[in-house]
C-alpha atoms as a PDB file:
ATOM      1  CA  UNK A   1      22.160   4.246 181.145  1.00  0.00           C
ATOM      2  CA  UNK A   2      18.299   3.425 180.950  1.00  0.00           C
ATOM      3  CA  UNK A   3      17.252   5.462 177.414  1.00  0.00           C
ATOM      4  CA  UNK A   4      13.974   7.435 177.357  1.00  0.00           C
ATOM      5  CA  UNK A   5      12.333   9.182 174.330  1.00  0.00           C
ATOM      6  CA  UNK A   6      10.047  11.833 174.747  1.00  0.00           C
ATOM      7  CA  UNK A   7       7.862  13.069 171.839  1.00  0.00           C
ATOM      8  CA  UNK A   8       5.833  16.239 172.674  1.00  0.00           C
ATOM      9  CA  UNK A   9       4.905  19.275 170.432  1.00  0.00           C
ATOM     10  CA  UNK A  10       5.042  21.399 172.926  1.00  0.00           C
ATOM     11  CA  UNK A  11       8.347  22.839 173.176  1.00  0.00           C
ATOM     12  CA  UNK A  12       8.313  23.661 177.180  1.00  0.00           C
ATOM     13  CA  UNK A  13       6.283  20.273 178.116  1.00  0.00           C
ATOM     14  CA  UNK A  14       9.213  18.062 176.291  1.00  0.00           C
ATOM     15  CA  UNK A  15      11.548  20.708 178.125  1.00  0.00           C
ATOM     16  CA  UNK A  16      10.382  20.118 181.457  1.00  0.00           C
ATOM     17  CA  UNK A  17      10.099  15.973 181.310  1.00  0.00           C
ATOM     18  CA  UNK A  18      13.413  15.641 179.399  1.00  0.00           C
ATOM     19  CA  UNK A  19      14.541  18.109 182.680  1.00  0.00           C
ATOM     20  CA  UNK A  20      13.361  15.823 184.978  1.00  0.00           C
ATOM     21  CA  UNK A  21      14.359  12.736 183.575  1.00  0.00           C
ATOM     22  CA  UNK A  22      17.797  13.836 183.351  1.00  0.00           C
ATOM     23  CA  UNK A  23      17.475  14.535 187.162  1.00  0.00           C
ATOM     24  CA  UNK A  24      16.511  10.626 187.810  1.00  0.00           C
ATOM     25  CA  UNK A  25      19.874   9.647 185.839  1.00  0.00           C
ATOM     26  CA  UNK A  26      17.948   8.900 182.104  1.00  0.00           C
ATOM     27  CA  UNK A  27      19.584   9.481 179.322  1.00  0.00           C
ATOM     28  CA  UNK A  28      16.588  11.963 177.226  1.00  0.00           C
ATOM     29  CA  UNK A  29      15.456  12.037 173.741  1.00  0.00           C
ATOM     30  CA  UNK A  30      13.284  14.462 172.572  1.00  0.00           C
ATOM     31  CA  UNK A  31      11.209  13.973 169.506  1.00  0.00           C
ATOM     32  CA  UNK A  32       8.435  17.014 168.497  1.00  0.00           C
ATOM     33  CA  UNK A  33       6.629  15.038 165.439  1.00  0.00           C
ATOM     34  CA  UNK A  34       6.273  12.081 164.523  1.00  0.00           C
ATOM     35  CA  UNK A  35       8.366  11.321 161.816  1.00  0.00           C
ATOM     36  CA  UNK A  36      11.608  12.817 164.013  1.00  0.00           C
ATOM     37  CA  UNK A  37       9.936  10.016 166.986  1.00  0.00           C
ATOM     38  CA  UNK A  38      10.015   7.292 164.309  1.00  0.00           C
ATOM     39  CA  UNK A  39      13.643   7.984 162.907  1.00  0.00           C
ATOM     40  CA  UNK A  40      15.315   8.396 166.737  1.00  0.00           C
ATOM     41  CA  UNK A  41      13.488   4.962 167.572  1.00  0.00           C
ATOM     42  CA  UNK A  42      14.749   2.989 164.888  1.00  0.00           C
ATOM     43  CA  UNK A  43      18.477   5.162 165.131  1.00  0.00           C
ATOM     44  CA  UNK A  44      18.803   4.334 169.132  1.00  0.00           C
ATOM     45  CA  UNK A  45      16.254   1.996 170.249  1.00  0.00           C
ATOM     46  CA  UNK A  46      15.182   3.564 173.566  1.00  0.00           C
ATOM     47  CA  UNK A  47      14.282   1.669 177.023  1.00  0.00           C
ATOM     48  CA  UNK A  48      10.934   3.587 177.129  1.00  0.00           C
ATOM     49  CA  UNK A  49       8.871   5.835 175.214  1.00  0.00           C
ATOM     50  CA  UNK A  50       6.608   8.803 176.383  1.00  0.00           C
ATOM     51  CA  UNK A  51       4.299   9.559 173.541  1.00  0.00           C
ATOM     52  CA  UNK A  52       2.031  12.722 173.245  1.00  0.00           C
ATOM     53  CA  UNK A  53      -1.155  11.179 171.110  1.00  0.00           C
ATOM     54  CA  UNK A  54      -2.272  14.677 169.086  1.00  0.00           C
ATOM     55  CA  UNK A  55       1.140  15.066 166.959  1.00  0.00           C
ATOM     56  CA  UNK A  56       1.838  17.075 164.059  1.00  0.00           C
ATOM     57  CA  UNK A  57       2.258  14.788 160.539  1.00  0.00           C
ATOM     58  CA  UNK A  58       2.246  11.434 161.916  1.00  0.00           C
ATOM     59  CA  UNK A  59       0.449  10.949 165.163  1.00  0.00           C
ATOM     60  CA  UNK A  60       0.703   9.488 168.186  1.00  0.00           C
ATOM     61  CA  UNK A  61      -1.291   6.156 167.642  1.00  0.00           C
ATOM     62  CA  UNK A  62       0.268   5.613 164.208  1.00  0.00           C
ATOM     63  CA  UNK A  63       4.012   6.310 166.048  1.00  0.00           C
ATOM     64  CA  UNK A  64       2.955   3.673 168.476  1.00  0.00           C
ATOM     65  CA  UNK A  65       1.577   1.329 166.183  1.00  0.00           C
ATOM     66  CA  UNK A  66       4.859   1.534 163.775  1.00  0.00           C
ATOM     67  CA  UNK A  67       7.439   0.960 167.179  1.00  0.00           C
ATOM     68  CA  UNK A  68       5.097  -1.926 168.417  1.00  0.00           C
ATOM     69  CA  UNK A  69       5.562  -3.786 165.156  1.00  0.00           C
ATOM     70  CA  UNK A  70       9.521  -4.320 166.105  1.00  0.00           C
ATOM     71  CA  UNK A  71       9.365  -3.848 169.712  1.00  0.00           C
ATOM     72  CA  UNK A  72       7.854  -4.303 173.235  1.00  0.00           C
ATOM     73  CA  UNK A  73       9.617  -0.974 174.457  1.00  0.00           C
ATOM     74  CA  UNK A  74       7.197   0.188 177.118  1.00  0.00           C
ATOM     75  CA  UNK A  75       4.896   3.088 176.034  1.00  0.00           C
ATOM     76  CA  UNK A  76       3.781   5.867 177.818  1.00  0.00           C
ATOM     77  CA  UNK A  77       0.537   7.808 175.893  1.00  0.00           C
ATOM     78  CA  UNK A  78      -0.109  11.268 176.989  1.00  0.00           C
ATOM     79  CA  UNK A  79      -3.279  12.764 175.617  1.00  0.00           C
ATOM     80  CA  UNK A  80      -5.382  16.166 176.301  1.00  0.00           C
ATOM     81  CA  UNK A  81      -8.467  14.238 175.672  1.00  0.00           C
ATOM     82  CA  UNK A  82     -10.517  13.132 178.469  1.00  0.00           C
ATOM     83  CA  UNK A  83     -12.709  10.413 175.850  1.00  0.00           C
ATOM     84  CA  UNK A  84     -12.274   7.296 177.421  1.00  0.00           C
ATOM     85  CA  UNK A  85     -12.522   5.795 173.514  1.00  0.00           C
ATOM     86  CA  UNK A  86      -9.105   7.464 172.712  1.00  0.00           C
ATOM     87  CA  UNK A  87      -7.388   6.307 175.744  1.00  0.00           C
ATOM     88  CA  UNK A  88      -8.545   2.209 174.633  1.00  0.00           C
ATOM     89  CA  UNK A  89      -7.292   3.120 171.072  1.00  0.00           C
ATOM     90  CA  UNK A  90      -4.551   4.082 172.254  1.00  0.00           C
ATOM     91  CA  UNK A  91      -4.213   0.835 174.511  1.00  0.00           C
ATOM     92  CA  UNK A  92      -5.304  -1.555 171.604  1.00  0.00           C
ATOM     93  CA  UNK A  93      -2.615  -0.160 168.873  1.00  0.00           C
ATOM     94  CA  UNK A  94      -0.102  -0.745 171.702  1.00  0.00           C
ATOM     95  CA  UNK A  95       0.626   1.507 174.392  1.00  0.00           C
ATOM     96  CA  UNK A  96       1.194   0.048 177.945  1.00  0.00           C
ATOM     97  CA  UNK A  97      -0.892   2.876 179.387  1.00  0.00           C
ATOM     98  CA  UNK A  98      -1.716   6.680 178.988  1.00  0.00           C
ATOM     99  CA  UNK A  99      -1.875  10.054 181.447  1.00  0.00           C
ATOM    100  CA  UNK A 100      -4.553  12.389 180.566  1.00  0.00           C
ATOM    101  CA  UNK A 101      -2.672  16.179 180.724  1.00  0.00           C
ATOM    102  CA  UNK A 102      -2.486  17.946 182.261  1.00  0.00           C
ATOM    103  CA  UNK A 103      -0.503  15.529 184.816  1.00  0.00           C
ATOM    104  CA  UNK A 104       1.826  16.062 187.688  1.00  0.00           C
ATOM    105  CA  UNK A 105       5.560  15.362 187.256  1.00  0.00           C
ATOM    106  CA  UNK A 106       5.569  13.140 190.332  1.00  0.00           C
ATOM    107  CA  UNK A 107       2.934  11.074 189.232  1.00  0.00           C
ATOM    108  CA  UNK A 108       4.861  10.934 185.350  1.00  0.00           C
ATOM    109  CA  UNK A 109       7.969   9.877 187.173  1.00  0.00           C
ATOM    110  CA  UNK A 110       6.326   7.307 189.572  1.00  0.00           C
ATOM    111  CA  UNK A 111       4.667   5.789 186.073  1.00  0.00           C
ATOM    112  CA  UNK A 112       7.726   5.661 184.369  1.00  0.00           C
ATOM    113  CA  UNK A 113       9.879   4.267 187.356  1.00  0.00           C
ATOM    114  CA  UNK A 114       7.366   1.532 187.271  1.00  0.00           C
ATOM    115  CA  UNK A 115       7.192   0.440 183.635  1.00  0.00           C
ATOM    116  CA  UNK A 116      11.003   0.517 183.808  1.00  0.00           C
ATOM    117  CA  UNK A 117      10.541  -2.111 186.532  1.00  0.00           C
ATOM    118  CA  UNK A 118       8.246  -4.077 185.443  1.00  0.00           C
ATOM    119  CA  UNK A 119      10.306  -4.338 181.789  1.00  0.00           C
ATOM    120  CA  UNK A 120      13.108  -5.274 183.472  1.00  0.00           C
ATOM    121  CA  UNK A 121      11.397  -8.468 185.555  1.00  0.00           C
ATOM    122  CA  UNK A 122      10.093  -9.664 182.205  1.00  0.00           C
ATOM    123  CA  UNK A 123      13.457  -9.893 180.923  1.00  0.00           C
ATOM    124  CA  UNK A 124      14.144 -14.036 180.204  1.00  0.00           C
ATOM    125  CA  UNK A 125      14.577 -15.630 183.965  1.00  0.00           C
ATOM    126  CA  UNK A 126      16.632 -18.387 184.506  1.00  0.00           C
ATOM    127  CA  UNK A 127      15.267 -22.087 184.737  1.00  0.00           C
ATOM    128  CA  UNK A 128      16.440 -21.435 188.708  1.00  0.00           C
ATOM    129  CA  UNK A 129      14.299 -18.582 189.457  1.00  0.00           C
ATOM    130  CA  UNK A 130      11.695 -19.140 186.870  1.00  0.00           C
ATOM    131  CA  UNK A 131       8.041 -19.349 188.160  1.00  0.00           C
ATOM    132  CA  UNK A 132       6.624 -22.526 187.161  1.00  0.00           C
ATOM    133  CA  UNK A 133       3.935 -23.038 184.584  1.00  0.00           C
ATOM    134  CA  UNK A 134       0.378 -22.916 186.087  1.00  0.00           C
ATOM    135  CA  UNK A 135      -2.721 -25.174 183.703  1.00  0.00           C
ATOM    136  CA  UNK A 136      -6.307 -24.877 183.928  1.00  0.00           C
ATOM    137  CA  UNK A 137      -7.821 -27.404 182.239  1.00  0.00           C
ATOM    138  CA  UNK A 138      -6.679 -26.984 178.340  1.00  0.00           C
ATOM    139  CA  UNK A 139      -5.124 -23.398 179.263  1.00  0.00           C
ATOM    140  CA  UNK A 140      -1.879 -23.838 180.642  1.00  0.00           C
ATOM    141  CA  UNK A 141       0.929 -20.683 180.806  1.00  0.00           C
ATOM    142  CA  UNK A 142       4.403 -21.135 180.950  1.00  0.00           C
ATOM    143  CA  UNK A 143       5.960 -17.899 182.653  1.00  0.00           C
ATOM    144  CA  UNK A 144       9.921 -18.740 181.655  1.00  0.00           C
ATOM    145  CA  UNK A 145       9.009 -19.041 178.119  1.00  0.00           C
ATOM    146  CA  UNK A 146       6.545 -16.189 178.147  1.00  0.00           C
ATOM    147  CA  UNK A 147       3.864 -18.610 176.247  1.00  0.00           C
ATOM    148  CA  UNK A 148       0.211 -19.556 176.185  1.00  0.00           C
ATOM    149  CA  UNK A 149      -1.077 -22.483 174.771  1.00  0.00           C
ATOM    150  CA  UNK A 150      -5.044 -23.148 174.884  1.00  0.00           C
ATOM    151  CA  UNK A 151      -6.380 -26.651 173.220  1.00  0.00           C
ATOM    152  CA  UNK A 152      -3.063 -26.856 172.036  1.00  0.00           C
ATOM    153  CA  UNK A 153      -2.309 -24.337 170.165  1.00  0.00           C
ATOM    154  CA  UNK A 154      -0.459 -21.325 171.227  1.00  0.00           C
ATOM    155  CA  UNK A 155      -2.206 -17.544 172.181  1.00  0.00           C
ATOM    156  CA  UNK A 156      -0.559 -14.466 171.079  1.00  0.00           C
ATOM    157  CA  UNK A 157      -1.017 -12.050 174.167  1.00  0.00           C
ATOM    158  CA  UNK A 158       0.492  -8.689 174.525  1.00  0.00           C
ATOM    159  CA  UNK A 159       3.112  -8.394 177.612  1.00  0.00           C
ATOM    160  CA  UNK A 160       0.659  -7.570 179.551  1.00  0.00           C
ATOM    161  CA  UNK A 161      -2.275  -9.316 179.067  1.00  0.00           C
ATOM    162  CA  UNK A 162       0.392 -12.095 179.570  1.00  0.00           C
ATOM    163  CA  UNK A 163       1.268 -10.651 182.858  1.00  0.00           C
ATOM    164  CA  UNK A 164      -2.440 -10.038 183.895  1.00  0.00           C
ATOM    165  CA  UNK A 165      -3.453 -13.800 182.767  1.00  0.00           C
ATOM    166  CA  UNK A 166      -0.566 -15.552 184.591  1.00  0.00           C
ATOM    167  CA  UNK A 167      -1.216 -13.061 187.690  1.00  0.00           C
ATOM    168  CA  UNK A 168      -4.916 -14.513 187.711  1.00  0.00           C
ATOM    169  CA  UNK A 169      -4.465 -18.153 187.043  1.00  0.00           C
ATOM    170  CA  UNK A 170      -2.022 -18.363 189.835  1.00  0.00           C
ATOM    171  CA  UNK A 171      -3.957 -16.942 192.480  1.00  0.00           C
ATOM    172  CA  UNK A 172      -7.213 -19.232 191.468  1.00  0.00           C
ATOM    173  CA  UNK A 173     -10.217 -18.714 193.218  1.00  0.00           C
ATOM    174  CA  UNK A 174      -8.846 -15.731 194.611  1.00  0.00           C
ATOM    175  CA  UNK A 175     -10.945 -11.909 194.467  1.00  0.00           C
ATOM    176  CA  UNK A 176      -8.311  -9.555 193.320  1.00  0.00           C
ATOM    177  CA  UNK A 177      -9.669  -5.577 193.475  1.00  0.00           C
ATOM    178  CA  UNK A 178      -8.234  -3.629 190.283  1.00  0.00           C
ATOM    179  CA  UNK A 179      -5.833  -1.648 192.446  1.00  0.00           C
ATOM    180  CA  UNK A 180      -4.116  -4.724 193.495  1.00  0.00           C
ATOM    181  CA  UNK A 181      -3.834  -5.979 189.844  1.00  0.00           C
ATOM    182  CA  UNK A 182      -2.471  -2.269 188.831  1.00  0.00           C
ATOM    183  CA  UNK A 183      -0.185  -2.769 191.312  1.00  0.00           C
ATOM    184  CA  UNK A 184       1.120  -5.894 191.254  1.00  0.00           C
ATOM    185  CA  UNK A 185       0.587  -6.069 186.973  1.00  0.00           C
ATOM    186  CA  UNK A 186       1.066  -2.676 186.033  1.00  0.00           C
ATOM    187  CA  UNK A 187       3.644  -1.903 189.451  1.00  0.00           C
ATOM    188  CA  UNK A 188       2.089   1.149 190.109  1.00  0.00           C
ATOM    189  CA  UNK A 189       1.426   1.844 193.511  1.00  0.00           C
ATOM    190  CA  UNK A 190      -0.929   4.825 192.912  1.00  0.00           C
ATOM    191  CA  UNK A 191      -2.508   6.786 190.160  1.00  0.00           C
ATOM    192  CA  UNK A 192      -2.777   4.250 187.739  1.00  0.00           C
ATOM    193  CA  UNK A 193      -6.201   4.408 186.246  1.00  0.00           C
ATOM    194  CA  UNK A 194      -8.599   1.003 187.163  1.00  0.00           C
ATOM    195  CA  UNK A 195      -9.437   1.061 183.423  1.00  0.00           C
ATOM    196  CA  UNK A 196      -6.467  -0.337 181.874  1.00  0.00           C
ATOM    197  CA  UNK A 197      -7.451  -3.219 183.961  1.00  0.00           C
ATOM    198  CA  UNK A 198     -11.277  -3.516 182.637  1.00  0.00           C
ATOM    199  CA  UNK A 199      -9.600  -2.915 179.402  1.00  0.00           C
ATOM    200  CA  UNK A 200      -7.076  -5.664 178.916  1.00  0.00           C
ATOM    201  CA  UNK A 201      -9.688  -8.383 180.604  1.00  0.00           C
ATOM    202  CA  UNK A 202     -11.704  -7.696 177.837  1.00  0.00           C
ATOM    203  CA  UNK A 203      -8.802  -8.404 175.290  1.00  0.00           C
ATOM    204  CA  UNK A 204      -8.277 -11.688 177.524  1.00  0.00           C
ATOM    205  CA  UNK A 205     -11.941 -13.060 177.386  1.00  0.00           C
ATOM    206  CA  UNK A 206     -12.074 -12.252 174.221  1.00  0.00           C
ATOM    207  CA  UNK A 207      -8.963 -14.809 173.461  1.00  0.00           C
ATOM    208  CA  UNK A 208      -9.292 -17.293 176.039  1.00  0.00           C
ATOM    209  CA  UNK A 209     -13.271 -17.359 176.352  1.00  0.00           C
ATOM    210  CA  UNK A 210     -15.520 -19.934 174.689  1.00  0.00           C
ATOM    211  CA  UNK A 211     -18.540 -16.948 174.722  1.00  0.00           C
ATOM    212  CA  UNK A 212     -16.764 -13.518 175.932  1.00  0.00           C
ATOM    213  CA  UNK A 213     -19.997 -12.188 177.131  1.00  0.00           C
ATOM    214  CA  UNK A 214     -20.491 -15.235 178.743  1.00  0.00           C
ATOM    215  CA  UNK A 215     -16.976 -15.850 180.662  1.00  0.00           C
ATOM    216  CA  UNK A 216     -16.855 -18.860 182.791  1.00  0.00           C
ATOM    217  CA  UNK A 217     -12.837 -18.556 182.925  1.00  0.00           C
ATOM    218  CA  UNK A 218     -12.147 -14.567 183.783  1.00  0.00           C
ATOM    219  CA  UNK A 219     -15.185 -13.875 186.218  1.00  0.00           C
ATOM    220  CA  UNK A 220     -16.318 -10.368 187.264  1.00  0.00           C
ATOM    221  CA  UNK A 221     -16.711  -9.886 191.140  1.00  0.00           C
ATOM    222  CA  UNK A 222     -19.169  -6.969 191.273  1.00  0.00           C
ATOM    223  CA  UNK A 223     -17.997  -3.698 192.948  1.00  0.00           C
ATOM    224  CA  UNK A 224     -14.555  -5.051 193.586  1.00  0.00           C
ATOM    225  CA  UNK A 225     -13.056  -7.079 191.000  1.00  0.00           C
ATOM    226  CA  UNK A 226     -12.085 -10.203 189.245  1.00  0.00           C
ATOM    227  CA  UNK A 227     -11.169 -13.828 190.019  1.00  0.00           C
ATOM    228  CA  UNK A 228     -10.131 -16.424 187.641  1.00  0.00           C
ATOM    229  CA  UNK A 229     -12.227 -19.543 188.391  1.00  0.00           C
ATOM    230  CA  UNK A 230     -11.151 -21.816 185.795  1.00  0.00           C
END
């Protein structure tokens, strides 16, 4: 059964998602500081983690920071602040994305339904159905091994600026709108915030560009998106 931990200080917020997690067939954890959070993640390693940022003792960046180190769970970031400069903290310490509360439990459950999925496609694939690696000049990515190696020598990416790079340099050439990266990236079919996008393209450029503010490899399509040209 898919394992989801849920740390929240507020008693009837962690209530009401562990109540509707249990209702989609997740096993629930609840966690309500950060120190509890750290001990049940090490104790049962959990498929997914909803994290509350503003937590009591240890807080929700430093929980996130200290599960990252050992483990590319998927992370959910909830946070009551609306400051665009917590949600990229938030992203850069490494959380997979973040809901500003107060939130809908349809949208929370379509977010976590899709991390779950998209965790479970980047599991290892077999050399059958493994995608084949795709090269740009001295950039090439090799989807089965999950590895990116630029003037020959390899790039540490998070998964998903992985995801998002491979995404690009396969459809060359082509304008892709920030929805249809959230989608097809993040899997979220709505709600996801276009952000997270702008967000991890800057990580990218700022990895696989010669001159970041410069990009000749990641281009910016005005008003509608990106293209990788190369």
């Amino acid at each position: 059964m898919t394992r989801v931990l849920v740390v929240d200080d507020e008693p009837v917020l962690a209530d009401t998602i562990r109540y509707n997690m249990r209702r989609e067939g997740y096993e629930v954890q609840v966690a309500n500081d950060g120190i509890e959070a750290l001990k049940l993640a090490q104790a049962t390693p959990p498929d997914l983690v909803i994290l509350d940022l503003m937590l009591p003792g240890v807080d929700g960046l430093e929980v996130c920071r200290q599960i990252r180190r050992d483990s590319t769970v998927p992370i959910l970031m909830l946070t009551a602040k609306d400051d665009e400069i917590d949600k990229i903290v938030g992203l850069e310490v490494g959380a997979d994305d973040y809901m500003t509360k107060p939130f809908s439990m349809r949208e929370l459950l379509a977010r976590v339904h899709a991390m779950l999925r998209r965790s479970r496609m980047q599991q290892p694939a077999t050399a059958v159905d493994a995608a084949q690696s795709v090269r740009s000049d001295d950039l090439e990515a090799d989807p089965l091994q999950r590895r990116v190696v630029l003037r020959g020598a390899p790039l540490q990416l998070k998964p998903k600026e992985f995801d998002l790079l491979v995404y690009l340099m396969q459809r060359k050439g082509h304008v892709l709108t920030r929805d249809q990266l959230l989608d097809k990236v993040w899997g979220y079919t709505f709600g996801g915030d276009t952000r997270t996008v702008d967000v991890h393209i800057r990580w990218l450029r700022e990895k696989i560009e010669e001159d970041p503010s410069k990009p000749r490899r990641l281009e910016t399509v005005r008003g509608v998106g990106y293209r990788f040209v190369g």
